[in-house]
PDB file of N, CA and C in Angstrom:
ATOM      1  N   UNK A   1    -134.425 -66.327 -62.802  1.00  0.00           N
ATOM      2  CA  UNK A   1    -134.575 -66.955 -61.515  1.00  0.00           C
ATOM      3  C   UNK A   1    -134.069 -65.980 -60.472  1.00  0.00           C
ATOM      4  N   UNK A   2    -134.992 -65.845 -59.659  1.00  0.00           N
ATOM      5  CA  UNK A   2    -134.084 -65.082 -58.487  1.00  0.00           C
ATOM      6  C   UNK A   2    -133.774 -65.766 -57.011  1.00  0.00           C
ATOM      7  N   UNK A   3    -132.901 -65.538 -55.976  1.00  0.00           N
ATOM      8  CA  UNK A   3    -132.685 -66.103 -55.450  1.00  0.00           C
ATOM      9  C   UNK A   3    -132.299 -65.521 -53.998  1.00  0.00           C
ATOM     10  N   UNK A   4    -132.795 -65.907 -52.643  1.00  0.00           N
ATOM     11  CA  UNK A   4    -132.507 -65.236 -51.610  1.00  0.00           C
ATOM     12  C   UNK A   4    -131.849 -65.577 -50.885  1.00  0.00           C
ATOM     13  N   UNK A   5    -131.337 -64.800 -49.603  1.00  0.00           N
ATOM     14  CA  UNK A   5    -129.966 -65.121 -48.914  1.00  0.00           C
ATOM     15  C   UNK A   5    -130.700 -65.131 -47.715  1.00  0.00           C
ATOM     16  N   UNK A   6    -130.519 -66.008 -46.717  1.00  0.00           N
ATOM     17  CA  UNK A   6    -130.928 -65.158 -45.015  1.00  0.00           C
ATOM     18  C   UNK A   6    -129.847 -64.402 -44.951  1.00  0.00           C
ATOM     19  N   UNK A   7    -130.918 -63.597 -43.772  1.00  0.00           N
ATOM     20  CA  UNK A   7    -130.313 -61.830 -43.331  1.00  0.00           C
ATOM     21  C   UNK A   7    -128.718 -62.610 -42.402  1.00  0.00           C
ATOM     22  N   UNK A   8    -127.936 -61.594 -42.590  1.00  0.00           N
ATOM     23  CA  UNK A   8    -126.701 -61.847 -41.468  1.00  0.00           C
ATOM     24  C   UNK A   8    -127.190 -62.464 -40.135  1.00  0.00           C
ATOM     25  N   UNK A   9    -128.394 -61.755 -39.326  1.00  0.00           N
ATOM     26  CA  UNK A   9    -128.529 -62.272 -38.804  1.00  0.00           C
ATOM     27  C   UNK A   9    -128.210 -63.518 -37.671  1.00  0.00           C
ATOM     28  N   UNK A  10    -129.200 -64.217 -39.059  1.00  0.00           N
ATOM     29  CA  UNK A  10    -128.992 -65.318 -39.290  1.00  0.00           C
ATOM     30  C   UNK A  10    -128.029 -66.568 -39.065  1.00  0.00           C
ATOM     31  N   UNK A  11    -127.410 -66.393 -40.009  1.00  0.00           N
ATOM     32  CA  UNK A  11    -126.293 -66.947 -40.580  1.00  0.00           C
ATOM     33  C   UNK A  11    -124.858 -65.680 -41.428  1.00  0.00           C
ATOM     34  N   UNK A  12    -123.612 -65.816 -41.182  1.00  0.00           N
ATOM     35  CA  UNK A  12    -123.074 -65.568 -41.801  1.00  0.00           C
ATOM     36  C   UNK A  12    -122.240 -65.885 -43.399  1.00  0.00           C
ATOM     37  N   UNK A  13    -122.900 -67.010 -43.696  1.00  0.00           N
ATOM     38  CA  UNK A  13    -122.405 -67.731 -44.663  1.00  0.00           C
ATOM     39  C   UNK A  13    -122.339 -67.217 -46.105  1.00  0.00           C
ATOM     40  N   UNK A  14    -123.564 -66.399 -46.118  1.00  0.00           N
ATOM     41  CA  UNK A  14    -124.266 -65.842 -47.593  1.00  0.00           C
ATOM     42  C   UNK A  14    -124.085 -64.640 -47.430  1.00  0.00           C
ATOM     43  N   UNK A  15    -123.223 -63.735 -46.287  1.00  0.00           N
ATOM     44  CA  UNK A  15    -123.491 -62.048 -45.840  1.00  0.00           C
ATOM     45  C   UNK A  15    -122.830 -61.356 -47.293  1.00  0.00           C
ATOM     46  N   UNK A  16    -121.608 -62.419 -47.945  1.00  0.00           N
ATOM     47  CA  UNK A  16    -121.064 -61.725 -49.104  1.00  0.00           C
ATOM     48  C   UNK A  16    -122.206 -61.631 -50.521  1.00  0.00           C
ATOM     49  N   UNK A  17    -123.669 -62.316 -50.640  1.00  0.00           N
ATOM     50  CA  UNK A  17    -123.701 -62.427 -51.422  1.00  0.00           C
ATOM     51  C   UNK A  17    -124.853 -61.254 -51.783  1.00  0.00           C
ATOM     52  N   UNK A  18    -124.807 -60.917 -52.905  1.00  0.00           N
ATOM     53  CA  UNK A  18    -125.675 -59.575 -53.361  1.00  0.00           C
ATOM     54  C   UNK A  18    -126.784 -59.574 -54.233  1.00  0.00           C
ATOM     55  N   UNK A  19    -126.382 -60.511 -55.358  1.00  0.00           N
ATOM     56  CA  UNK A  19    -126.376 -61.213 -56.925  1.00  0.00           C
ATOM     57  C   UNK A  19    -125.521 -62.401 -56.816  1.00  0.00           C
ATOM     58  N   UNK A  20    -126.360 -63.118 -58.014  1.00  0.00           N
ATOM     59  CA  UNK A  20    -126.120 -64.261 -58.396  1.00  0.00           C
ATOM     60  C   UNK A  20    -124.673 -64.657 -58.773  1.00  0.00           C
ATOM     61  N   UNK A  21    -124.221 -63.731 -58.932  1.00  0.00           N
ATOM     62  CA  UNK A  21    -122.570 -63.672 -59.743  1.00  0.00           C
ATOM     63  C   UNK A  21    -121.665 -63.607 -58.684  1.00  0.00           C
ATOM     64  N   UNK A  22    -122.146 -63.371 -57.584  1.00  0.00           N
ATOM     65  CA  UNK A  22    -121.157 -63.530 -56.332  1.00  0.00           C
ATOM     66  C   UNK A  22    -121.602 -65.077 -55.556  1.00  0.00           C
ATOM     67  N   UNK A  23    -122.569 -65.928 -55.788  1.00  0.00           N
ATOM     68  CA  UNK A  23    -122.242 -67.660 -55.566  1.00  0.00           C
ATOM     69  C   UNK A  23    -121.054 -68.290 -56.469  1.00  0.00           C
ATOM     70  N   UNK A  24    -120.579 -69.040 -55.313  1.00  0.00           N
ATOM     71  CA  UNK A  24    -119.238 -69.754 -55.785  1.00  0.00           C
ATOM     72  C   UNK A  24    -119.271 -70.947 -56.839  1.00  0.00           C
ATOM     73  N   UNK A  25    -118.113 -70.814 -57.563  1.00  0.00           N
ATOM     74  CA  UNK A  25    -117.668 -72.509 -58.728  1.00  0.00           C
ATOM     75  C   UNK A  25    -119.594 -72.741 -58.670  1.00  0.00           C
ATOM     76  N   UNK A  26    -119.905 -73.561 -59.079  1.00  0.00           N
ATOM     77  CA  UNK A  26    -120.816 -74.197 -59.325  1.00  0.00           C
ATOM     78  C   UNK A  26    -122.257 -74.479 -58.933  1.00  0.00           C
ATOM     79  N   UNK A  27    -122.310 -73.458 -57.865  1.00  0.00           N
ATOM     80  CA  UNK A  27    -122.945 -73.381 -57.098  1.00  0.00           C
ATOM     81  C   UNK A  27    -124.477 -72.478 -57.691  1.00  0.00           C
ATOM     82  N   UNK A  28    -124.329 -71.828 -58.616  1.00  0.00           N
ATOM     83  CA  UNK A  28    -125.883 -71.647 -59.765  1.00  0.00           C
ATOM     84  C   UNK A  28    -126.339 -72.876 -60.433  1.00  0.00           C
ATOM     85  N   UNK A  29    -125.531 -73.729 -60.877  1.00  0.00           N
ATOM     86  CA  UNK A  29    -125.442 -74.735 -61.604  1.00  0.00           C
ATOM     87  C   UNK A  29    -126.252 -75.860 -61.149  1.00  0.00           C
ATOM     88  N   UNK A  30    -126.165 -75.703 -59.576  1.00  0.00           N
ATOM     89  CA  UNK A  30    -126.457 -77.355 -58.461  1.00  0.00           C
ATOM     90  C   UNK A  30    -127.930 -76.604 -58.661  1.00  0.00           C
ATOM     91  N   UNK A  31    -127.901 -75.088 -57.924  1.00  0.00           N
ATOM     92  CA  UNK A  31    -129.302 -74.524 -57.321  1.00  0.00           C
ATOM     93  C   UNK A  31    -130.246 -74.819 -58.842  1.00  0.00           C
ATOM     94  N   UNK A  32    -129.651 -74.411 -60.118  1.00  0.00           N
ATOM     95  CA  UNK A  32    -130.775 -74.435 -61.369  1.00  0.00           C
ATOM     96  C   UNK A  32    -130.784 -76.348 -61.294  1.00  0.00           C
ATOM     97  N   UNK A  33    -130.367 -77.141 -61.417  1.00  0.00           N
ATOM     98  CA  UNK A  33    -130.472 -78.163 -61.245  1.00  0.00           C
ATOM     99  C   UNK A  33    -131.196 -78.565 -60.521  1.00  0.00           C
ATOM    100  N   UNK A  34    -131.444 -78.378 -59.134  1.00  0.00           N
ATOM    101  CA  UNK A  34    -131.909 -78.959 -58.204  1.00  0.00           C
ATOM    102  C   UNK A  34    -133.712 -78.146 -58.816  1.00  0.00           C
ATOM    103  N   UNK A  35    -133.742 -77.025 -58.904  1.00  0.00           N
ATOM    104  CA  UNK A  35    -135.225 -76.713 -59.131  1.00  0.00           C
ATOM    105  C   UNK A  35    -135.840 -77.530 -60.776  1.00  0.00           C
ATOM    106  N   UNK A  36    -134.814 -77.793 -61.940  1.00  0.00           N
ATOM    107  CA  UNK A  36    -135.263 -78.439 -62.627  1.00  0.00           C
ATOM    108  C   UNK A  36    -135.830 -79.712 -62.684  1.00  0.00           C
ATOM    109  N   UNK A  37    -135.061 -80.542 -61.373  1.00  0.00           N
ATOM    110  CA  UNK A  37    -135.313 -81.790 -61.211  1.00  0.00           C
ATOM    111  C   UNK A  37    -136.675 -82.301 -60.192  1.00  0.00           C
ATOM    112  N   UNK A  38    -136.728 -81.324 -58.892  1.00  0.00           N
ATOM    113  CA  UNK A  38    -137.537 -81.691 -57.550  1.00  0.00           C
ATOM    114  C   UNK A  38    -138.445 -82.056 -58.057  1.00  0.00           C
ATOM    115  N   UNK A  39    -138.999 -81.770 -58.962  1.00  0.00           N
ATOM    116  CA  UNK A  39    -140.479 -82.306 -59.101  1.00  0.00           C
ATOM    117  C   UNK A  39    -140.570 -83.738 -60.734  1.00  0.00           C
ATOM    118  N   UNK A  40    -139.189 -83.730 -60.493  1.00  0.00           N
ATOM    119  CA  UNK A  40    -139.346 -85.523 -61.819  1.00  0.00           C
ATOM    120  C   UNK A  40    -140.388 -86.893 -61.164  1.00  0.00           C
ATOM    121  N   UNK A  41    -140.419 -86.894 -60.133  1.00  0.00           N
ATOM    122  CA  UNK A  41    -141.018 -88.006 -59.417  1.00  0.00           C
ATOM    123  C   UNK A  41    -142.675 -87.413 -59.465  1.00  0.00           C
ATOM    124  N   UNK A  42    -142.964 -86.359 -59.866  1.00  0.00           N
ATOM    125  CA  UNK A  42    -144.608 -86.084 -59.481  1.00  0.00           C
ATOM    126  C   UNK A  42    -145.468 -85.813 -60.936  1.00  0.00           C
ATOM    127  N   UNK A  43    -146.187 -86.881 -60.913  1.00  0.00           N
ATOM    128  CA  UNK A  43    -146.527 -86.733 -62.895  1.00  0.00           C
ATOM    129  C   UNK A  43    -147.083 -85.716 -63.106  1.00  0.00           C
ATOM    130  N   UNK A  44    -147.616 -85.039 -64.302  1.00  0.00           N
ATOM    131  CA  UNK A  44    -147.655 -84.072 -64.619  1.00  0.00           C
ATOM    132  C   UNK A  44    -146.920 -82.654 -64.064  1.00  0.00           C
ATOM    133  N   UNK A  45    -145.971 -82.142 -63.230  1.00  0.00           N
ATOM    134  CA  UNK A  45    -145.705 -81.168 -62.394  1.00  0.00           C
ATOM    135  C   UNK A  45    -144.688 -81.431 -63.204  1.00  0.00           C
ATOM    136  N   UNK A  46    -143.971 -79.837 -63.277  1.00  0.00           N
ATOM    137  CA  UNK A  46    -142.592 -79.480 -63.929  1.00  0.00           C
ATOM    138  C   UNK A  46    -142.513 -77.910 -63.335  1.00  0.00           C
ATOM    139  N   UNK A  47    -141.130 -77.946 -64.056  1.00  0.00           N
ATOM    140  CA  UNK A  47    -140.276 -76.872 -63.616  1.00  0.00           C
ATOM    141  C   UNK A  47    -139.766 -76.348 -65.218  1.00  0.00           C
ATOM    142  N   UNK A  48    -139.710 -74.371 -65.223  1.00  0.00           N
ATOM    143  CA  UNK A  48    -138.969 -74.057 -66.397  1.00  0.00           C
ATOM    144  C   UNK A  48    -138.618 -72.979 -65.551  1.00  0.00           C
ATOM    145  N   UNK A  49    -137.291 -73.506 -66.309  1.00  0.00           N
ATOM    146  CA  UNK A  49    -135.650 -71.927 -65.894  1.00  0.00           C
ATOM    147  C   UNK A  49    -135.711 -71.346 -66.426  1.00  0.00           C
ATOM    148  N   UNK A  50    -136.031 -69.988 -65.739  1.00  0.00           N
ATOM    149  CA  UNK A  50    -135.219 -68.641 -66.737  1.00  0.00           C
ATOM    150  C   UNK A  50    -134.582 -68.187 -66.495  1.00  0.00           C
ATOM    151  N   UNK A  51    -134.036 -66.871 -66.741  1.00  0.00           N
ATOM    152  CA  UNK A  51    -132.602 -66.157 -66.481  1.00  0.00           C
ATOM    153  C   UNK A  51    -132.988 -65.786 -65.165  1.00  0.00           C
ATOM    154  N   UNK A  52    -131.725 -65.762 -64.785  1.00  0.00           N
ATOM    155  CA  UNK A  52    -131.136 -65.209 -63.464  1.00  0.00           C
ATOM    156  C   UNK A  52    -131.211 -63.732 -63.387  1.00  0.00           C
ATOM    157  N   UNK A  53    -131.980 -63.088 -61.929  1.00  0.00           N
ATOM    158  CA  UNK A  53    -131.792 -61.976 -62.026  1.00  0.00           C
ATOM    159  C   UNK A  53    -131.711 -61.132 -60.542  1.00  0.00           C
ATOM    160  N   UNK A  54    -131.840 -59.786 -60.758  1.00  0.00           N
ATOM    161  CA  UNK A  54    -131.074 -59.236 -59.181  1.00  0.00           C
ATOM    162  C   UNK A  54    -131.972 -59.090 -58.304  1.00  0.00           C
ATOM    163  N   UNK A  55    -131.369 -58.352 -57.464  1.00  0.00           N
ATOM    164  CA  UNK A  55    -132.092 -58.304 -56.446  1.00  0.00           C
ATOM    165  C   UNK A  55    -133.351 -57.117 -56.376  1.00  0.00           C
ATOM    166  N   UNK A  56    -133.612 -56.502 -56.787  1.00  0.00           N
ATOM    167  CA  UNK A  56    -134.648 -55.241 -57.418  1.00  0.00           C
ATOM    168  C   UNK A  56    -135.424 -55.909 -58.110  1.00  0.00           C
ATOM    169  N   UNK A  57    -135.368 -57.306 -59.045  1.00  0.00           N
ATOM    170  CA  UNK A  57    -136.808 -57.647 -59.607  1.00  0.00           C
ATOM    171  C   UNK A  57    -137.325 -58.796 -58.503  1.00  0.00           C
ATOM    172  N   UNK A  58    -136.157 -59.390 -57.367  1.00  0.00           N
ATOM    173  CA  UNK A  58    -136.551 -59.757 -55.995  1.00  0.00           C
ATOM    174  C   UNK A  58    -137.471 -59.704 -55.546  1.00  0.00           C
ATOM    175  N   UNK A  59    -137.025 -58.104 -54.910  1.00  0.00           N
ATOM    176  CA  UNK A  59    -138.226 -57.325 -54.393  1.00  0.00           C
ATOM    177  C   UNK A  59    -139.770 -56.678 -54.626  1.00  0.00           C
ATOM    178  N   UNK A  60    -139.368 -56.911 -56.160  1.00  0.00           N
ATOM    179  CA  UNK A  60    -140.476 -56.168 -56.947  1.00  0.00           C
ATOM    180  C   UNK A  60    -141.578 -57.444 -56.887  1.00  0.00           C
ATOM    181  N   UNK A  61    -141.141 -58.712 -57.579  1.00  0.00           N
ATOM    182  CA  UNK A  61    -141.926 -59.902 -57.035  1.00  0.00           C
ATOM    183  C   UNK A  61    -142.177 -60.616 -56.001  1.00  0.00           C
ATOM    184  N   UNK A  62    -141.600 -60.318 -54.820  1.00  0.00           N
ATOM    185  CA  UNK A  62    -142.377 -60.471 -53.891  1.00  0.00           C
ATOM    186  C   UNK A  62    -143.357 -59.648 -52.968  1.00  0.00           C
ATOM    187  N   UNK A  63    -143.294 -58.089 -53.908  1.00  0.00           N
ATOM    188  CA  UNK A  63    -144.141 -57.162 -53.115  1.00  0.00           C
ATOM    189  C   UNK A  63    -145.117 -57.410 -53.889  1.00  0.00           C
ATOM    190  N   UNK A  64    -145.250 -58.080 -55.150  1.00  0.00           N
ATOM    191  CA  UNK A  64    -146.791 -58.090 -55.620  1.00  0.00           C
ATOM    192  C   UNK A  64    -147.310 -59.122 -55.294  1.00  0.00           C
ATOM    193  N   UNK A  65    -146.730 -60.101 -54.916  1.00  0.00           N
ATOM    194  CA  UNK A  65    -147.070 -61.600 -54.803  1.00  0.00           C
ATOM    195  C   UNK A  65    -147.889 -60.809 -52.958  1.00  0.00           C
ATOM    196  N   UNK A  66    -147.282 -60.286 -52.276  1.00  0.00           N
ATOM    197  CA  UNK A  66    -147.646 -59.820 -50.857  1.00  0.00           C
ATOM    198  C   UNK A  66    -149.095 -59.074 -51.184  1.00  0.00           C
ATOM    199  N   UNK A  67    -149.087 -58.252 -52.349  1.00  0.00           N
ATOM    200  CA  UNK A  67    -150.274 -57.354 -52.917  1.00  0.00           C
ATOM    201  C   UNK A  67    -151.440 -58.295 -53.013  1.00  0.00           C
ATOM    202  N   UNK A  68    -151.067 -59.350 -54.105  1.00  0.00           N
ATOM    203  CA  UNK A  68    -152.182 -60.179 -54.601  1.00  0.00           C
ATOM    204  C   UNK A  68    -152.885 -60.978 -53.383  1.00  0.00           C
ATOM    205  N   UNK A  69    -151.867 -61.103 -52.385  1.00  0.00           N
ATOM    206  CA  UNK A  69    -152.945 -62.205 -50.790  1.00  0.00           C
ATOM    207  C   UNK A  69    -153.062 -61.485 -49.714  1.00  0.00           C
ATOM    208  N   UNK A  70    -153.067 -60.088 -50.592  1.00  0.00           N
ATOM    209  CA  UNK A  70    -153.869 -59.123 -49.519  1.00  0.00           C
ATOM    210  C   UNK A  70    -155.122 -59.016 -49.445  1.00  0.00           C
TER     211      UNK A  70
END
């Protein structure tokens, strides 16, 4: 699973975070939760978790995902 921060910008709230291993206590736990569950109410639609990962396969999937709806 990967996961993004807004820019400082933004918000300062997330400026510490890099990787997944720098969200606080429980806070992977709620986010994998919350994507396993959003879609229990919509029949047939599901959700599968996989590992957590950095910020370089981030980027790498969203520059192809940008490629492919070019």
């Amino acid at each position: 699973m990967s996961i993004t921060a807004p820019c400082t910008a933004l918000t300062k709230r997330y400026e510490h975070v890099q990787n997944a291993g720098d969200l606080a206590g429980i806070t992977p736990q709620q986010i994998e939760h919350f994507f396993e569950h959003y879609t229990d109410l919509e029949p047939g639609k599901w959700v599968k978790i996989g590992d957590w990962r950095g910020a370089d396969d981030a980027k790498r999937l969203i520059s192809q995902a940008i490629q492919r709806a070019s």
